[in-house]
C-alpha atoms as a PDB file:
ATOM      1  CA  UNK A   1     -73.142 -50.090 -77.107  1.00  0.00           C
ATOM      2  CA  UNK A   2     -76.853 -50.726 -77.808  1.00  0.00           C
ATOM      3  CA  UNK A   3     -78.111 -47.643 -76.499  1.00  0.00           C
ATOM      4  CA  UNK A   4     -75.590 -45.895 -78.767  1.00  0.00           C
ATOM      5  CA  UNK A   5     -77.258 -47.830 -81.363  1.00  0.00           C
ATOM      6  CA  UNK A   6     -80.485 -47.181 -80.142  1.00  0.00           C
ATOM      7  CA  UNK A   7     -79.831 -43.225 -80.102  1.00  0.00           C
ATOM      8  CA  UNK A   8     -78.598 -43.535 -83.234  1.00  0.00           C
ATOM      9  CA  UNK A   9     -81.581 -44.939 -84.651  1.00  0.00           C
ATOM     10  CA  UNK A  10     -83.361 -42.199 -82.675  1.00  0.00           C
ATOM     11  CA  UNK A  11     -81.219 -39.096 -84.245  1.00  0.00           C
ATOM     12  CA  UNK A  12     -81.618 -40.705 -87.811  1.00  0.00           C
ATOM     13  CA  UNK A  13     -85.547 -40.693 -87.035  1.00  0.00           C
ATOM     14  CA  UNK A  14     -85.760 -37.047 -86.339  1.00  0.00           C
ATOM     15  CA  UNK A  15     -83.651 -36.381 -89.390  1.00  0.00           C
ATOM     16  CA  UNK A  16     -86.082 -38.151 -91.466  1.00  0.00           C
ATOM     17  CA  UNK A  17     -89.017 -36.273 -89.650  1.00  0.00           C
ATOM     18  CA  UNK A  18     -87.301 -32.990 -89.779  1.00  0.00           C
ATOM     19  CA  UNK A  19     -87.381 -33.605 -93.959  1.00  0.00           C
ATOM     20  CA  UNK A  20     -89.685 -35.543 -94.619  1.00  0.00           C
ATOM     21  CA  UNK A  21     -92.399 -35.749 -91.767  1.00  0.00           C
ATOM     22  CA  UNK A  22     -93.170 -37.191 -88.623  1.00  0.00           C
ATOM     23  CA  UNK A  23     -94.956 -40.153 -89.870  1.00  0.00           C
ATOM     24  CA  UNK A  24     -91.381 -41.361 -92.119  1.00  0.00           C
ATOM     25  CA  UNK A  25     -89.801 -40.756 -89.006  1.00  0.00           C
ATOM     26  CA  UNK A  26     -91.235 -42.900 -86.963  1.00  0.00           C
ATOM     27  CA  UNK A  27     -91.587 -45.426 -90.119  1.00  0.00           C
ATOM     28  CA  UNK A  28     -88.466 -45.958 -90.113  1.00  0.00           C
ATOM     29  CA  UNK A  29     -87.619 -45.866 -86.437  1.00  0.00           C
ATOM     30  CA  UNK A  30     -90.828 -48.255 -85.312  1.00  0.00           C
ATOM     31  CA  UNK A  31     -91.638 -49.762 -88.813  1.00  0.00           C
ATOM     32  CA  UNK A  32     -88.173 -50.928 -89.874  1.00  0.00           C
ATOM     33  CA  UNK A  33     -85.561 -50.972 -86.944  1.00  0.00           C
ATOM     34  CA  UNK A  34     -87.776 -51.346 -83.922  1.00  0.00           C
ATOM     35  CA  UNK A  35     -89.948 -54.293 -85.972  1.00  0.00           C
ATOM     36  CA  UNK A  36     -86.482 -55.974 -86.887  1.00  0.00           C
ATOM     37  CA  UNK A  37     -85.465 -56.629 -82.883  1.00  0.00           C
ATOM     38  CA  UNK A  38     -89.525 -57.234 -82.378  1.00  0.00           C
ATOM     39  CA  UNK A  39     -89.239 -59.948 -85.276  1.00  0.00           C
ATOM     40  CA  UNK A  40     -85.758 -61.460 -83.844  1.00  0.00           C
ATOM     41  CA  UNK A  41     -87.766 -61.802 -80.350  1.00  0.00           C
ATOM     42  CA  UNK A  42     -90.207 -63.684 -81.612  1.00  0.00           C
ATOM     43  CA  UNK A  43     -87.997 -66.158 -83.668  1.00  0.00           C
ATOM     44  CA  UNK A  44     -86.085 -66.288 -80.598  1.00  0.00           C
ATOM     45  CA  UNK A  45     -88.822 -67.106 -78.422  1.00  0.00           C
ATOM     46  CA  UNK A  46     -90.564 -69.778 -81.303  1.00  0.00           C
ATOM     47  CA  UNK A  47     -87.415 -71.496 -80.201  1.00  0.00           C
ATOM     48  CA  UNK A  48     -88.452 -72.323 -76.885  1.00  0.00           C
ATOM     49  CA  UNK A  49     -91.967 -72.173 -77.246  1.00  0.00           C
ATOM     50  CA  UNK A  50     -92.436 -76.220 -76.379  1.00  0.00           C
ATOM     51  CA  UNK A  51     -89.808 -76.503 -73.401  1.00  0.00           C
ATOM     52  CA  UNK A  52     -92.037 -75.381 -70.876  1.00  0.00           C
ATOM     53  CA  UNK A  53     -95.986 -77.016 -70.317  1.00  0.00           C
ATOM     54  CA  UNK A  54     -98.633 -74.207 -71.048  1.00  0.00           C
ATOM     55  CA  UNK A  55    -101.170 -73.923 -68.021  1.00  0.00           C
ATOM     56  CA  UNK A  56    -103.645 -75.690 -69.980  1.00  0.00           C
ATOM     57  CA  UNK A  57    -101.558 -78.606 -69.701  1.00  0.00           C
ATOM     58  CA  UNK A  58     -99.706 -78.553 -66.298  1.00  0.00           C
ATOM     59  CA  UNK A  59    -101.508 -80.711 -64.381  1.00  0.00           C
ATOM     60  CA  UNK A  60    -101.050 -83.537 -67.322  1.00  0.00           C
ATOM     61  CA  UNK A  61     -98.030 -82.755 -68.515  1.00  0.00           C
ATOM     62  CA  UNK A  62     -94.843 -85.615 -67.685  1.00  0.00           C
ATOM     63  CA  UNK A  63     -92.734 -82.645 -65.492  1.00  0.00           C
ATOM     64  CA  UNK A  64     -95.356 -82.518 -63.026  1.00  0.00           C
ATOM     65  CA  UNK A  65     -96.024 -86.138 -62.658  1.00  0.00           C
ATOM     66  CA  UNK A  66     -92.414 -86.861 -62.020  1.00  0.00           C
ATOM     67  CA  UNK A  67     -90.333 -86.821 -59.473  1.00  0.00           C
ATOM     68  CA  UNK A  68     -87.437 -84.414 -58.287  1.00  0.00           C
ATOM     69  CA  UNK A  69     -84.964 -86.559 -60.440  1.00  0.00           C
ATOM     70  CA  UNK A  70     -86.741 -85.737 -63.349  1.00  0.00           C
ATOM     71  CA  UNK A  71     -87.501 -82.011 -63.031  1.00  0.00           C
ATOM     72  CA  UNK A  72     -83.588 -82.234 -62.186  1.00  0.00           C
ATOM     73  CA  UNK A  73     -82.282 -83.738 -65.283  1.00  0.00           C
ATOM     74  CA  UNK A  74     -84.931 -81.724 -67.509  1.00  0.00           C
ATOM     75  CA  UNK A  75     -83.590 -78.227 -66.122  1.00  0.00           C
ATOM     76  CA  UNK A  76     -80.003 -79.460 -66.578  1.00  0.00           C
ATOM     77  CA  UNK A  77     -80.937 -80.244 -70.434  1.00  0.00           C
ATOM     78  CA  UNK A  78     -82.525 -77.340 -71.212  1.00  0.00           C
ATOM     79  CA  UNK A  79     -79.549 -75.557 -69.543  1.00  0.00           C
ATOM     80  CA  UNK A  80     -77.135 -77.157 -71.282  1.00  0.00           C
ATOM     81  CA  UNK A  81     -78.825 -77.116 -74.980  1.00  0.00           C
ATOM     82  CA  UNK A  82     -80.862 -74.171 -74.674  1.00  0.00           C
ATOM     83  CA  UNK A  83     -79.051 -71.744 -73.040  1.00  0.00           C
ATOM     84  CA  UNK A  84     -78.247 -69.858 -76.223  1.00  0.00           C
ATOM     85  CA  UNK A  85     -81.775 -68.658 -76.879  1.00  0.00           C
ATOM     86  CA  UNK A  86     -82.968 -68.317 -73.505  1.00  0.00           C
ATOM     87  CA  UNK A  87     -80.009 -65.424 -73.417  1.00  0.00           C
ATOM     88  CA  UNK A  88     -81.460 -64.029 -76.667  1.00  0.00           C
ATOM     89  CA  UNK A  89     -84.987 -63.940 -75.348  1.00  0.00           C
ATOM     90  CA  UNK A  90     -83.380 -62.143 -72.300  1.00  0.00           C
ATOM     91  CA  UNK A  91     -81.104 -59.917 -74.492  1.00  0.00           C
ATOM     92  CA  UNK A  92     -83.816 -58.792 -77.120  1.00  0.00           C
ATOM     93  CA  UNK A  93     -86.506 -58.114 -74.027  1.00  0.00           C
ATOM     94  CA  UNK A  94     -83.931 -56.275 -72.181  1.00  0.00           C
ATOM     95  CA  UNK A  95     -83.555 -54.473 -75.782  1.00  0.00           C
ATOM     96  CA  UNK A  96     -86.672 -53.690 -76.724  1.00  0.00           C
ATOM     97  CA  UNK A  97     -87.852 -52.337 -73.298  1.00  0.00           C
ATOM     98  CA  UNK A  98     -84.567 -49.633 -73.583  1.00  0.00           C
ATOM     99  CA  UNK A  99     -85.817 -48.815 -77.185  1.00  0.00           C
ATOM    100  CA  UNK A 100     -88.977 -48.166 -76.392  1.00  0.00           C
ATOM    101  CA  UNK A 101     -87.740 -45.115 -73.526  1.00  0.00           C
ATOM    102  CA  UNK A 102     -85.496 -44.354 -76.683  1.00  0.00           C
ATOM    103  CA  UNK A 103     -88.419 -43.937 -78.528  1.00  0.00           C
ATOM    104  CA  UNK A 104     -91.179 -42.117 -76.171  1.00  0.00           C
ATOM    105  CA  UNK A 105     -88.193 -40.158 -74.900  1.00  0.00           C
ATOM    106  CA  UNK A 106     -87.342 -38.848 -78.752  1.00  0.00           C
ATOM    107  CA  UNK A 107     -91.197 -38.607 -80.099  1.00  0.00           C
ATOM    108  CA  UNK A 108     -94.465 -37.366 -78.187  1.00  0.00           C
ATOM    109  CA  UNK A 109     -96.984 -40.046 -77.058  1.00  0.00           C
ATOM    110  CA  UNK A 110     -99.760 -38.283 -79.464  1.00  0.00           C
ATOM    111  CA  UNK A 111     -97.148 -39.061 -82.438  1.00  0.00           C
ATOM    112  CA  UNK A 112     -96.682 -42.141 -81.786  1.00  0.00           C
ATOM    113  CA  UNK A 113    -100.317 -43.046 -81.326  1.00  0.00           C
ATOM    114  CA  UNK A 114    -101.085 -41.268 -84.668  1.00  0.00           C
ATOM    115  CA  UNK A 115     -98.448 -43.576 -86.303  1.00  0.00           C
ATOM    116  CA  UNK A 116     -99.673 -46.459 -85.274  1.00  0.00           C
ATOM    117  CA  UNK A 117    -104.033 -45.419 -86.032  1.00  0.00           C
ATOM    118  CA  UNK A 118    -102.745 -44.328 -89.839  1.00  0.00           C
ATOM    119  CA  UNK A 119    -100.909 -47.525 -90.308  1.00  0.00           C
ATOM    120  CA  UNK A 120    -102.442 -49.534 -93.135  1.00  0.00           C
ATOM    121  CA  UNK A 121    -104.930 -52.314 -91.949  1.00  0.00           C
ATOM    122  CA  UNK A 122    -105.803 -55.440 -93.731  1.00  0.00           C
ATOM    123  CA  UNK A 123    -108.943 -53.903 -95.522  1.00  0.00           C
ATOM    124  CA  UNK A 124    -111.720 -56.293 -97.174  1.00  0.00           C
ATOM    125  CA  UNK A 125    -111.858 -57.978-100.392  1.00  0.00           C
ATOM    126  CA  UNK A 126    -112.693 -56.558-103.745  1.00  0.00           C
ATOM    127  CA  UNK A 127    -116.549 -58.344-104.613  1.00  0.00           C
ATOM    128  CA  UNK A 128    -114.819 -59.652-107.809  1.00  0.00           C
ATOM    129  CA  UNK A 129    -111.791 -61.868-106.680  1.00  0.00           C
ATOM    130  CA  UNK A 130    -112.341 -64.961-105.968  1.00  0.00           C
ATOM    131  CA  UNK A 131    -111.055 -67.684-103.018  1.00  0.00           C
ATOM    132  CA  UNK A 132    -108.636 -68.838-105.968  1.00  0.00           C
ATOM    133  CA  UNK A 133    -107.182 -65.239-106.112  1.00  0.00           C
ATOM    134  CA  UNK A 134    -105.830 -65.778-102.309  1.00  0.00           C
ATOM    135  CA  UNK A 135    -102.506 -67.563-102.002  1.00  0.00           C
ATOM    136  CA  UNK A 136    -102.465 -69.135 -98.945  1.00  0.00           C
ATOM    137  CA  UNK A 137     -98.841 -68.127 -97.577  1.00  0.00           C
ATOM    138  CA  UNK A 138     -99.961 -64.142 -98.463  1.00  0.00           C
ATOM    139  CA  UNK A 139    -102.816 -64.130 -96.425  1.00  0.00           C
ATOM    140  CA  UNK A 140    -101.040 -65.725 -93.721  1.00  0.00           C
ATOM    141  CA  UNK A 141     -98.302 -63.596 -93.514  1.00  0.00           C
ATOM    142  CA  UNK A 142    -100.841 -60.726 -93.428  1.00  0.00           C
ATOM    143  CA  UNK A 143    -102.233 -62.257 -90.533  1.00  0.00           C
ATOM    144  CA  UNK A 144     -99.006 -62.063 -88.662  1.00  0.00           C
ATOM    145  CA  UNK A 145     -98.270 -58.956 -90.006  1.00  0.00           C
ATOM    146  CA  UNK A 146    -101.200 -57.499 -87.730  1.00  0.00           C
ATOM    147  CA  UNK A 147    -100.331 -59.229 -84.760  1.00  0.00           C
ATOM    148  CA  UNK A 148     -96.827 -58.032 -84.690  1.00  0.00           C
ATOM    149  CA  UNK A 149     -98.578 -54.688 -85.119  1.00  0.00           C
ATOM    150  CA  UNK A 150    -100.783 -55.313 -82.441  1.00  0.00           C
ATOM    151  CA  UNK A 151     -97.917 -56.953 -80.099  1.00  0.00           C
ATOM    152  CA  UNK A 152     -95.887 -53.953 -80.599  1.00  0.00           C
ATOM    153  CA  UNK A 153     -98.526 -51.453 -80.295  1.00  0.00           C
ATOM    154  CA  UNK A 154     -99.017 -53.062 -76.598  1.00  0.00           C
ATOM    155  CA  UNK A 155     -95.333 -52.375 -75.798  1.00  0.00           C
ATOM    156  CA  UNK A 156     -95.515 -48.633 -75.992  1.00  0.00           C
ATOM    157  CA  UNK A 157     -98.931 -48.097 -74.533  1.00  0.00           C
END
């Protein structure tokens, strides 16, 4: 079923391309439906971002001091309570990896590249605002809003 939906999305891309341009295509294809399952991978992931020590920490971190009892009981908790979003990490990976093909299959390497240099970047500040003119939680989620450009960008090329 998802690579119906996937073509779908695909089909409805060239329609929009066919009328309206190549660019609007791939808008809508990469900057709206592709960005949506990007976006859902990430929450997903933010879920289970602290169940597993980073390699900074490893060799101090309580898993790999204790014993074979512990590492036991810690996979069979995570199993048990996590198991839900460790499938949608695995689901929305799987997903984005088949809508990716769906994508380079249905649009030209060059076009996709050009979509992604003539998307908007974060430019600089106007000499007249001020640090009171910036709200906090905008310029954050502007912030993000370029890496999840960036993170995406890395998945097609």
């Amino acid at each position: 079923m998802e690579n119906e939906q996937i073509q779908e999305y695909c089909e409805e891309a060239l329609k929009v391309s066919k009328v309206n341009g190549i660019q609007n295509g791939l808008s809508y294809l990469i900057g709206e439906k592709f960005r949506r399952s990007f976006l859902q991978l990430k929450k997903a992931r933010k879920k289970l971002q602290f169940l597993y020590p980073s390699e900074e920490t490893s060799n101090v971190h309580p898993l790999d001091k204790g014993g074979r009892a512990l590492k036991m009981s810690y996979a069979l908790t995570v199993q048990e309570h996590y198991s839900v979003p460790l499938e949608q990490v695995k689901h929305y990976e799987l997903f984005l990896k088949e809508f990716v093909v769906g994508i380079k299959n249905t649009f030209s390497l060059k076009d996709i590249q050009n979509y992604f240099d003539s998307s908007p970047q974060l430019g600089s500040l106007e000499q007249g605002s001020s640090n009171q003119d910036l709200d906090f939680a905008i310029v954050l989620q502007e912030a993000e809003e370029i890496l999840a450009t960036e993170d995406i960008k890395r998945l097609f090329f």
